[in-house]
PDB file of N, CA and C in Angstrom:
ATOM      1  N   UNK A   1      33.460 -48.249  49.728  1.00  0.00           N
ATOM      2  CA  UNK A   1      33.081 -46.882  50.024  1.00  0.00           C
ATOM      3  C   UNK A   1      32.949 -46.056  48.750  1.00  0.00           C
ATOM      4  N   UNK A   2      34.003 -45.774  48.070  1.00  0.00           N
ATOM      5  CA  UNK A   2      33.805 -45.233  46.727  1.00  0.00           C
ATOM      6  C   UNK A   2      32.495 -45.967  45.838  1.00  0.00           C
ATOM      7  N   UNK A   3      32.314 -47.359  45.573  1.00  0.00           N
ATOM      8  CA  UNK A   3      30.924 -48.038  44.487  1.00  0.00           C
ATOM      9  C   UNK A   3      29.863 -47.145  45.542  1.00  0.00           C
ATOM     10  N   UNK A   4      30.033 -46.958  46.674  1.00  0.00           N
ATOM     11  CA  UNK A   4      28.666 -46.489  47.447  1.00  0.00           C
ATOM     12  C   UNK A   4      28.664 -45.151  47.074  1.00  0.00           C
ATOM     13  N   UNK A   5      30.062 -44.207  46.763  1.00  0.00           N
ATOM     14  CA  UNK A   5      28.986 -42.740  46.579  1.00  0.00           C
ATOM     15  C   UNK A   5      29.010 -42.915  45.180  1.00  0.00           C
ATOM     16  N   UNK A   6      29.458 -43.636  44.144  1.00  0.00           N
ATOM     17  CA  UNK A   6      29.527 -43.454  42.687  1.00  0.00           C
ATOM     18  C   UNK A   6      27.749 -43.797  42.850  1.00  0.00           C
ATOM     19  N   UNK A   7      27.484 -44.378  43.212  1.00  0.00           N
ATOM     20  CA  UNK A   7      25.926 -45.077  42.923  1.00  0.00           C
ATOM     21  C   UNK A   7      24.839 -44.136  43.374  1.00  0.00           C
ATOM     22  N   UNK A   8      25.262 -43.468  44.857  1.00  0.00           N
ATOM     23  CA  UNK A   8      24.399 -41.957  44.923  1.00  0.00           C
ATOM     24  C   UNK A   8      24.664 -41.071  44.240  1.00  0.00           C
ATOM     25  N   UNK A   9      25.894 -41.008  43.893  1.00  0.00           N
ATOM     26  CA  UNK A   9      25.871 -39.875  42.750  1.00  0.00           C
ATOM     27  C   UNK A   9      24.826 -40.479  41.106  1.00  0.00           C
ATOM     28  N   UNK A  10      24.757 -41.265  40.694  1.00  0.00           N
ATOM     29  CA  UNK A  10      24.040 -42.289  39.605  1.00  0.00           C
ATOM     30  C   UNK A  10      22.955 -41.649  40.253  1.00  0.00           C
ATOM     31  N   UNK A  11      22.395 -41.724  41.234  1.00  0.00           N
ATOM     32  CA  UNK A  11      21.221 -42.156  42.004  1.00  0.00           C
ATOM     33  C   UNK A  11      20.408 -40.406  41.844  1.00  0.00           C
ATOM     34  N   UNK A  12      21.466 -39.668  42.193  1.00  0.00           N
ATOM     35  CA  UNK A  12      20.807 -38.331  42.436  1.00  0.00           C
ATOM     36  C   UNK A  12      21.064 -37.607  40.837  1.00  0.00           C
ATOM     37  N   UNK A  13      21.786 -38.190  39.845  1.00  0.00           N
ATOM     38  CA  UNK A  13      21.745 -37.633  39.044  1.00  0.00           C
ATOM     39  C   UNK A  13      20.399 -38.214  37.823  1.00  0.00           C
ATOM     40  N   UNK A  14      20.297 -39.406  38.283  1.00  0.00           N
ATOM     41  CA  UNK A  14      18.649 -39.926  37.651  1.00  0.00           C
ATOM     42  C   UNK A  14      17.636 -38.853  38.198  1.00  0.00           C
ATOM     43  N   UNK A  15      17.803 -38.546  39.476  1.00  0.00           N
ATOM     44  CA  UNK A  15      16.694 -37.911  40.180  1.00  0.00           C
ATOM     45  C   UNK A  15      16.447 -36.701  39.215  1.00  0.00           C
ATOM     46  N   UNK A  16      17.775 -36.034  39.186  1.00  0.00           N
ATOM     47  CA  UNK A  16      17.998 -34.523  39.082  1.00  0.00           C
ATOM     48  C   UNK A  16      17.454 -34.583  37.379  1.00  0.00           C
ATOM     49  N   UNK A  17      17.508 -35.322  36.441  1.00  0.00           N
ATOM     50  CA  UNK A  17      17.467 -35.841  34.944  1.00  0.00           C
ATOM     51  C   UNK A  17      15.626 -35.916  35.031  1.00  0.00           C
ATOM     52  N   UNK A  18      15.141 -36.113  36.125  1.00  0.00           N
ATOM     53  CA  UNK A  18      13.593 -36.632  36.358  1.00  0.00           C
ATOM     54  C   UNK A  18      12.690 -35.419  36.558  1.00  0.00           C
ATOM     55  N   UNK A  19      13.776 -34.543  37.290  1.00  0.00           N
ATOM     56  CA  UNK A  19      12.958 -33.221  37.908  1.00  0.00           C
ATOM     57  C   UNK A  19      13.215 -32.481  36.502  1.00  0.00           C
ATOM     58  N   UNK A  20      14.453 -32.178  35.940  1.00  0.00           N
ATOM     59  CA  UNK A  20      14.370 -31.385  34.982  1.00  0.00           C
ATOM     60  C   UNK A  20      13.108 -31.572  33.543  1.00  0.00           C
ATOM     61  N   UNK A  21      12.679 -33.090  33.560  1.00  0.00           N
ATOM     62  CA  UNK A  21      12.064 -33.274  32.914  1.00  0.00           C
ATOM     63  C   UNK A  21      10.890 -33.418  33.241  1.00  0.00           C
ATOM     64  N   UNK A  22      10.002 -33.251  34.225  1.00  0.00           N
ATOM     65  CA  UNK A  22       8.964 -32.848  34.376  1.00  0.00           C
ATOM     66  C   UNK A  22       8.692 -31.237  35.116  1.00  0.00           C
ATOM     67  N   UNK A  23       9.364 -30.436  34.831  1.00  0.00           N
ATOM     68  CA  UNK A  23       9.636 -28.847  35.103  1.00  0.00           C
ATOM     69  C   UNK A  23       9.368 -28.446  33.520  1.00  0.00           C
ATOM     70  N   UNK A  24      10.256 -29.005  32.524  1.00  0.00           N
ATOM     71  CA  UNK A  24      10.125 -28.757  31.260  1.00  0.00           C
ATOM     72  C   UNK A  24       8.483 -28.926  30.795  1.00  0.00           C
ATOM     73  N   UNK A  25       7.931 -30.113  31.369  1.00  0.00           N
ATOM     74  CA  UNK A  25       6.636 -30.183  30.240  1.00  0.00           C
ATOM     75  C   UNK A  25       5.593 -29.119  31.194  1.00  0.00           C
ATOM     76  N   UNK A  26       5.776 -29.254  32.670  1.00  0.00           N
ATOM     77  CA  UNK A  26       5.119 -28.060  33.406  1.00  0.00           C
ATOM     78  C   UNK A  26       5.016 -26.943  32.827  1.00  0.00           C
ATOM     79  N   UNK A  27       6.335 -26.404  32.370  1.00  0.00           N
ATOM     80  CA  UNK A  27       6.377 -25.247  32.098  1.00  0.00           C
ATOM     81  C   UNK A  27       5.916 -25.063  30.484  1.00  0.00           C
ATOM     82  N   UNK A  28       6.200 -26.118  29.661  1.00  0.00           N
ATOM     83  CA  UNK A  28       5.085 -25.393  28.294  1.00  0.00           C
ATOM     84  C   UNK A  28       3.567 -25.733  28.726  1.00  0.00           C
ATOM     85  N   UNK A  29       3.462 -26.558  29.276  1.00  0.00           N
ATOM     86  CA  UNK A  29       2.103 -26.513  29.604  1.00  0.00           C
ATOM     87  C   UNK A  29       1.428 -25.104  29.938  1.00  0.00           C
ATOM     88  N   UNK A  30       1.871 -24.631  30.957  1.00  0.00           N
ATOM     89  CA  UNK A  30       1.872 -23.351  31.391  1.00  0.00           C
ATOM     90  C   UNK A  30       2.021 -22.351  30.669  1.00  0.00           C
ATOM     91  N   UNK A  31       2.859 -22.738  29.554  1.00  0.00           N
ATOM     92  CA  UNK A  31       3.297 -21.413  28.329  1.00  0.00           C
ATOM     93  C   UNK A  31       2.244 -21.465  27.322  1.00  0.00           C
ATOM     94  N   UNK A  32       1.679 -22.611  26.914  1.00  0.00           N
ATOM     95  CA  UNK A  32       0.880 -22.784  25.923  1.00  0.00           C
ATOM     96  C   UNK A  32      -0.833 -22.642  26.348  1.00  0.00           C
ATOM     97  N   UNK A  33      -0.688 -22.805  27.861  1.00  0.00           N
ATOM     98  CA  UNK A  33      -1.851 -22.686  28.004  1.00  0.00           C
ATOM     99  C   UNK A  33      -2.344 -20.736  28.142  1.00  0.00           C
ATOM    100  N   UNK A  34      -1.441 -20.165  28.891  1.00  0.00           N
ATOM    101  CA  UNK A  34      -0.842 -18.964  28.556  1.00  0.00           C
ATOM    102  C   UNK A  34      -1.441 -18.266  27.356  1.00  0.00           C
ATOM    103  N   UNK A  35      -0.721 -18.912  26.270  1.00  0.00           N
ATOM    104  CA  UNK A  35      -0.608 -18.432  24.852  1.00  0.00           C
ATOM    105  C   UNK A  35      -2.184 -18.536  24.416  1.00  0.00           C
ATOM    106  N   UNK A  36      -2.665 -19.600  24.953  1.00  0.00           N
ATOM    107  CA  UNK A  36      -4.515 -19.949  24.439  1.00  0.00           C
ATOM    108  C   UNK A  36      -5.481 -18.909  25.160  1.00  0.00           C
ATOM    109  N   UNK A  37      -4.964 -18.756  26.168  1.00  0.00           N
ATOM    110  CA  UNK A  37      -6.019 -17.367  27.087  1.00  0.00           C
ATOM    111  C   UNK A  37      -6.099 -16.189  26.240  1.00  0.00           C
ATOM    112  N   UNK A  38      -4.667 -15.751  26.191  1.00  0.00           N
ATOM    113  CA  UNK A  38      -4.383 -14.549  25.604  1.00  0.00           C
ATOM    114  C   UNK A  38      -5.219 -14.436  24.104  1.00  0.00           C
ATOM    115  N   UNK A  39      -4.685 -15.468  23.035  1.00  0.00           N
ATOM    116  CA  UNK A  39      -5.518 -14.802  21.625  1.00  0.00           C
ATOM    117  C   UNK A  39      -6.559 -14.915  21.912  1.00  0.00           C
ATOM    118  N   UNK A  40      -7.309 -16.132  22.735  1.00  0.00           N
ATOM    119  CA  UNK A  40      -8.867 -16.256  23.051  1.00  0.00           C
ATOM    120  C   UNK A  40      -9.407 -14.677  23.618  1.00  0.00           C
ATOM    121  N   UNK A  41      -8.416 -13.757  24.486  1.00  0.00           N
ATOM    122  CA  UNK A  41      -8.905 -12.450  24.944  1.00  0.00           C
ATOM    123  C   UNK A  41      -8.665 -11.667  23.472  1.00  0.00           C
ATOM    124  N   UNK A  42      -7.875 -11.256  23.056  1.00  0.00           N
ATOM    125  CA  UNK A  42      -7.352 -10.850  21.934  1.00  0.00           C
ATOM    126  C   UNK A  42      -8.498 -10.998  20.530  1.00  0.00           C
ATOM    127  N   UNK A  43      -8.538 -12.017  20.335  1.00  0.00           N
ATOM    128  CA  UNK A  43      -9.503 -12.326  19.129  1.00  0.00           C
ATOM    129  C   UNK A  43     -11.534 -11.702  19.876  1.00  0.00           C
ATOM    130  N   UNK A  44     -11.424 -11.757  21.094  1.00  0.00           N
ATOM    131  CA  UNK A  44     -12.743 -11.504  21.104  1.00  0.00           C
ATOM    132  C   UNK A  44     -12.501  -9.860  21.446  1.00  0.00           C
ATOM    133  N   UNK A  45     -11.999  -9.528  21.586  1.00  0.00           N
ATOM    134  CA  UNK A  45     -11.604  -7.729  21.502  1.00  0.00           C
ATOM    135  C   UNK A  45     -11.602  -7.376  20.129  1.00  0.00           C
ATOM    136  N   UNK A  46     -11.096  -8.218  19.088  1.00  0.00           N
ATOM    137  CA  UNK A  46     -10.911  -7.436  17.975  1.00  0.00           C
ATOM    138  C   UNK A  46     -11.474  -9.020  16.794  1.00  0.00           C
ATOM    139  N   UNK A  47     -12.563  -9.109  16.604  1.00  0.00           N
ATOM    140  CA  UNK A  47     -12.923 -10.692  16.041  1.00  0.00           C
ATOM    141  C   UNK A  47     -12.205 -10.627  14.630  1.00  0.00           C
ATOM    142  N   UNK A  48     -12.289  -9.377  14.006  1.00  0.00           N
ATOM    143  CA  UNK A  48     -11.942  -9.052  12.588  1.00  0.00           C
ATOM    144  C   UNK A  48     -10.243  -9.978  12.298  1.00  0.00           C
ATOM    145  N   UNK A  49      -9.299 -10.039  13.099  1.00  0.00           N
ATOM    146  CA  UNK A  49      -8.169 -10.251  13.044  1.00  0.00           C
ATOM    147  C   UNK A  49      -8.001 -11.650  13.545  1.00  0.00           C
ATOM    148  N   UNK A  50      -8.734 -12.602  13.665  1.00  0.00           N
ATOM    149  CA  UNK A  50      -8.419 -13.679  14.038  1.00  0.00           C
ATOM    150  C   UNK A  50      -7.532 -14.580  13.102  1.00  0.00           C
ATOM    151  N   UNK A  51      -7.543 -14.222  12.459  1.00  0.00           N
ATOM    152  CA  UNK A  51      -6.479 -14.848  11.824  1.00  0.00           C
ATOM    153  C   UNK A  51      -5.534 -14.868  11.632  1.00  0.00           C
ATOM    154  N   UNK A  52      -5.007 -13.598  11.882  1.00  0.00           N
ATOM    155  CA  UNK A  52      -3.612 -13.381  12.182  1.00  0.00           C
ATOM    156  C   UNK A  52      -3.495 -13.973  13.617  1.00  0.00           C
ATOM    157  N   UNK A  53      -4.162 -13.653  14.461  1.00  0.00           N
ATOM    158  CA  UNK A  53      -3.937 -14.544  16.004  1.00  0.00           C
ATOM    159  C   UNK A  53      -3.804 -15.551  16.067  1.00  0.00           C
ATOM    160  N   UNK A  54      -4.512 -16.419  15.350  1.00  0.00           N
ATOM    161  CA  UNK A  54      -4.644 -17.729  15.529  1.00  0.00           C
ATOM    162  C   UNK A  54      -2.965 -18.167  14.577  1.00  0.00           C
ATOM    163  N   UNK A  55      -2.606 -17.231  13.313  1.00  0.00           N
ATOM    164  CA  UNK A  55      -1.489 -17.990  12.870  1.00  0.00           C
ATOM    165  C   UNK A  55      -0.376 -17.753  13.841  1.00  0.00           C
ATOM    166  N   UNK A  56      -0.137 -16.497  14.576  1.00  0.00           N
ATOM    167  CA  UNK A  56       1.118 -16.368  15.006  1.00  0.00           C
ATOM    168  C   UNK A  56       0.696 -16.926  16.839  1.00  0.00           C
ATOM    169  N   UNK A  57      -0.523 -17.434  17.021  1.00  0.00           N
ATOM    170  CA  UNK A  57      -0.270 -18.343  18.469  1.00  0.00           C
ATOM    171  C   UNK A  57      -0.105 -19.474  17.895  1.00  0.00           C
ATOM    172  N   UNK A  58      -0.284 -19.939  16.625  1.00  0.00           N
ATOM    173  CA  UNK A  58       0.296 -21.471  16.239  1.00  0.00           C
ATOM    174  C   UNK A  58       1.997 -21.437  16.348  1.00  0.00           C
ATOM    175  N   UNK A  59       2.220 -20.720  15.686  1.00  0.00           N
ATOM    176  CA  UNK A  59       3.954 -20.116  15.452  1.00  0.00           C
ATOM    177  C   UNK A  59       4.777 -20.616  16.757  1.00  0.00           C
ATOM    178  N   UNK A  60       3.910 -19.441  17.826  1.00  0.00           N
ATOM    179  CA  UNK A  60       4.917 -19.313  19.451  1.00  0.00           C
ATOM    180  C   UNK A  60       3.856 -20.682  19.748  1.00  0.00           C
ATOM    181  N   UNK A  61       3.073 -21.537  20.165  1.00  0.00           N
ATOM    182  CA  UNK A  61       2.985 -22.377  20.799  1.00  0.00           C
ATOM    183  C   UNK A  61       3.933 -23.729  20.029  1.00  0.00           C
ATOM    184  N   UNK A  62       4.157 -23.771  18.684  1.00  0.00           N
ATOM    185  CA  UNK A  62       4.881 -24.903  18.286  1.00  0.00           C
ATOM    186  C   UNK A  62       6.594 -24.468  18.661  1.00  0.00           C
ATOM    187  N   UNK A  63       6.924 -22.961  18.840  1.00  0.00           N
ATOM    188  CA  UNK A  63       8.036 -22.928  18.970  1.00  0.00           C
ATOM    189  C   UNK A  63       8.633 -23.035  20.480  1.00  0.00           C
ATOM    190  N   UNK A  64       7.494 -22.932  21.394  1.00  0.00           N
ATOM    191  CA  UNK A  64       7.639 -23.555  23.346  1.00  0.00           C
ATOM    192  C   UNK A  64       7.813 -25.081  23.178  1.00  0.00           C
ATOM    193  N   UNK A  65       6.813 -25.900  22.219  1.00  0.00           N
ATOM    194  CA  UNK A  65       6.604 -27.326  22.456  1.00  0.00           C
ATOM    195  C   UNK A  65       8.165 -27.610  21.707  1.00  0.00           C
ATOM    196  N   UNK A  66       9.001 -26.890  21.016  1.00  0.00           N
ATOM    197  CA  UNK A  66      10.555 -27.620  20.467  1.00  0.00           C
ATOM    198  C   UNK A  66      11.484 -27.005  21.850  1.00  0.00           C
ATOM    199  N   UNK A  67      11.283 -26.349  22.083  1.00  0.00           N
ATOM    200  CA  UNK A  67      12.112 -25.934  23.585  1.00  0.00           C
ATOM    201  C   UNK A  67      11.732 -27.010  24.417  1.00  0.00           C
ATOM    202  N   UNK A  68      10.607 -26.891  24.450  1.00  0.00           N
ATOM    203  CA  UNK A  68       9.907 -28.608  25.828  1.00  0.00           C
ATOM    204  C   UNK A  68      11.003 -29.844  25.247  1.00  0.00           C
ATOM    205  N   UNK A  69      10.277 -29.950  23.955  1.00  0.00           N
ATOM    206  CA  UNK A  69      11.112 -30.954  23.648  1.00  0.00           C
ATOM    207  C   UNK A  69      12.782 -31.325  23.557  1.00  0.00           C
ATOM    208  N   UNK A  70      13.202 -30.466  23.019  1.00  0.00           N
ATOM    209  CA  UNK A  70      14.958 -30.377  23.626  1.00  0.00           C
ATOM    210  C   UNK A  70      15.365 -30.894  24.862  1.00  0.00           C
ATOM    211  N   UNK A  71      14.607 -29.861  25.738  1.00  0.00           N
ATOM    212  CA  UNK A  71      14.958 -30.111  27.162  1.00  0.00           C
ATOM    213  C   UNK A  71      14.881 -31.586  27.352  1.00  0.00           C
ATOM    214  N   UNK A  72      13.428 -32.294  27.155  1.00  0.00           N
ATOM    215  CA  UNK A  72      13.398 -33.384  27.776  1.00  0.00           C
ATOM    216  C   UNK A  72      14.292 -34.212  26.605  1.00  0.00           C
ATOM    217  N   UNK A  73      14.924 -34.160  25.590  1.00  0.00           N
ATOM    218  CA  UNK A  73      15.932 -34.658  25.394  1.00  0.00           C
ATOM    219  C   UNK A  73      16.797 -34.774  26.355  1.00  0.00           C
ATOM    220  N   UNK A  74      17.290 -33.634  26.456  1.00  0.00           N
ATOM    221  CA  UNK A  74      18.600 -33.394  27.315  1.00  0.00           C
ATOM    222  C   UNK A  74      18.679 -34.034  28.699  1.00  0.00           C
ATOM    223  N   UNK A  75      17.499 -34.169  29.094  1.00  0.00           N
ATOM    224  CA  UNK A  75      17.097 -34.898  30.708  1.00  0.00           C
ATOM    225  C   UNK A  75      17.364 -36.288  29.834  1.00  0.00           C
ATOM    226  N   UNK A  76      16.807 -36.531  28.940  1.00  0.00           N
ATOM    227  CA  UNK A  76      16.636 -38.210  28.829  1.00  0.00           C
ATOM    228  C   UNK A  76      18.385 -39.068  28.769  1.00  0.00           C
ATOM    229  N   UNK A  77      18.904 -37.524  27.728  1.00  0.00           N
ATOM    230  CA  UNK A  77      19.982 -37.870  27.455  1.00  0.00           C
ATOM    231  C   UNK A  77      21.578 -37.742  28.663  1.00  0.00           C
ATOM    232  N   UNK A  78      20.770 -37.104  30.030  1.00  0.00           N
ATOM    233  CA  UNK A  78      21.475 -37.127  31.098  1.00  0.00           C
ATOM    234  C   UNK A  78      21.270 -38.672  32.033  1.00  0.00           C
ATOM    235  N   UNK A  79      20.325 -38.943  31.495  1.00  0.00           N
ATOM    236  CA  UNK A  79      19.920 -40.312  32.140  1.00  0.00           C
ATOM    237  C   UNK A  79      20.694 -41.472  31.545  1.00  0.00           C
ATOM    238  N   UNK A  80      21.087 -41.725  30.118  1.00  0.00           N
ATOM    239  CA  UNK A  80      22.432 -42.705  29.965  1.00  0.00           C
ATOM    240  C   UNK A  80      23.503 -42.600  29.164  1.00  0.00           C
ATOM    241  N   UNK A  81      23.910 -41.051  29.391  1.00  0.00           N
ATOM    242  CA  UNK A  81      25.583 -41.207  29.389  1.00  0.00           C
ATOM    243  C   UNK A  81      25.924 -40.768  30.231  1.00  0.00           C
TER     244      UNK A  81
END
């Protein structure tokens, strides 16, 4: 009785390690794609400044993709210890 819930617990905590890690890449997806609308509106309102747009959406989109990435550390790393 106990090997049977230790193993659903294993069982639902793979699950739970699976969801967190595809929520994470959902969500920069979503952030970065986000971030590409916006200077794309931004830069054609004001063309003169694209360059500053384009450096500081490089900035915040590489600094969502190290948050993505953490996370799905942290899922991977809930998966074997």
């Amino acid at each position: 009785m106990l090997g049977l819930i230790l193993a659903e617990a294993t069982a639902l905590g793979t699950l739970g390690a699976c969801i967190g890690a595809g929520i994470a890449a959902i969500a920069a997806g979503i952030g970065i794609g986000r971030i590409g609308g916006s200077a794309m509106e931004s830069i054609a309102r004001q063309p003169e400044s694209t360059g500053d747009i384009r450096t500081n959406m490089i900035v915040i989109a590489a600094l969502i993709e190290g948050v993505a990435l953490i996370a799905l550390i942290v899922c991977i790393l809930a998966l074997f210890v």
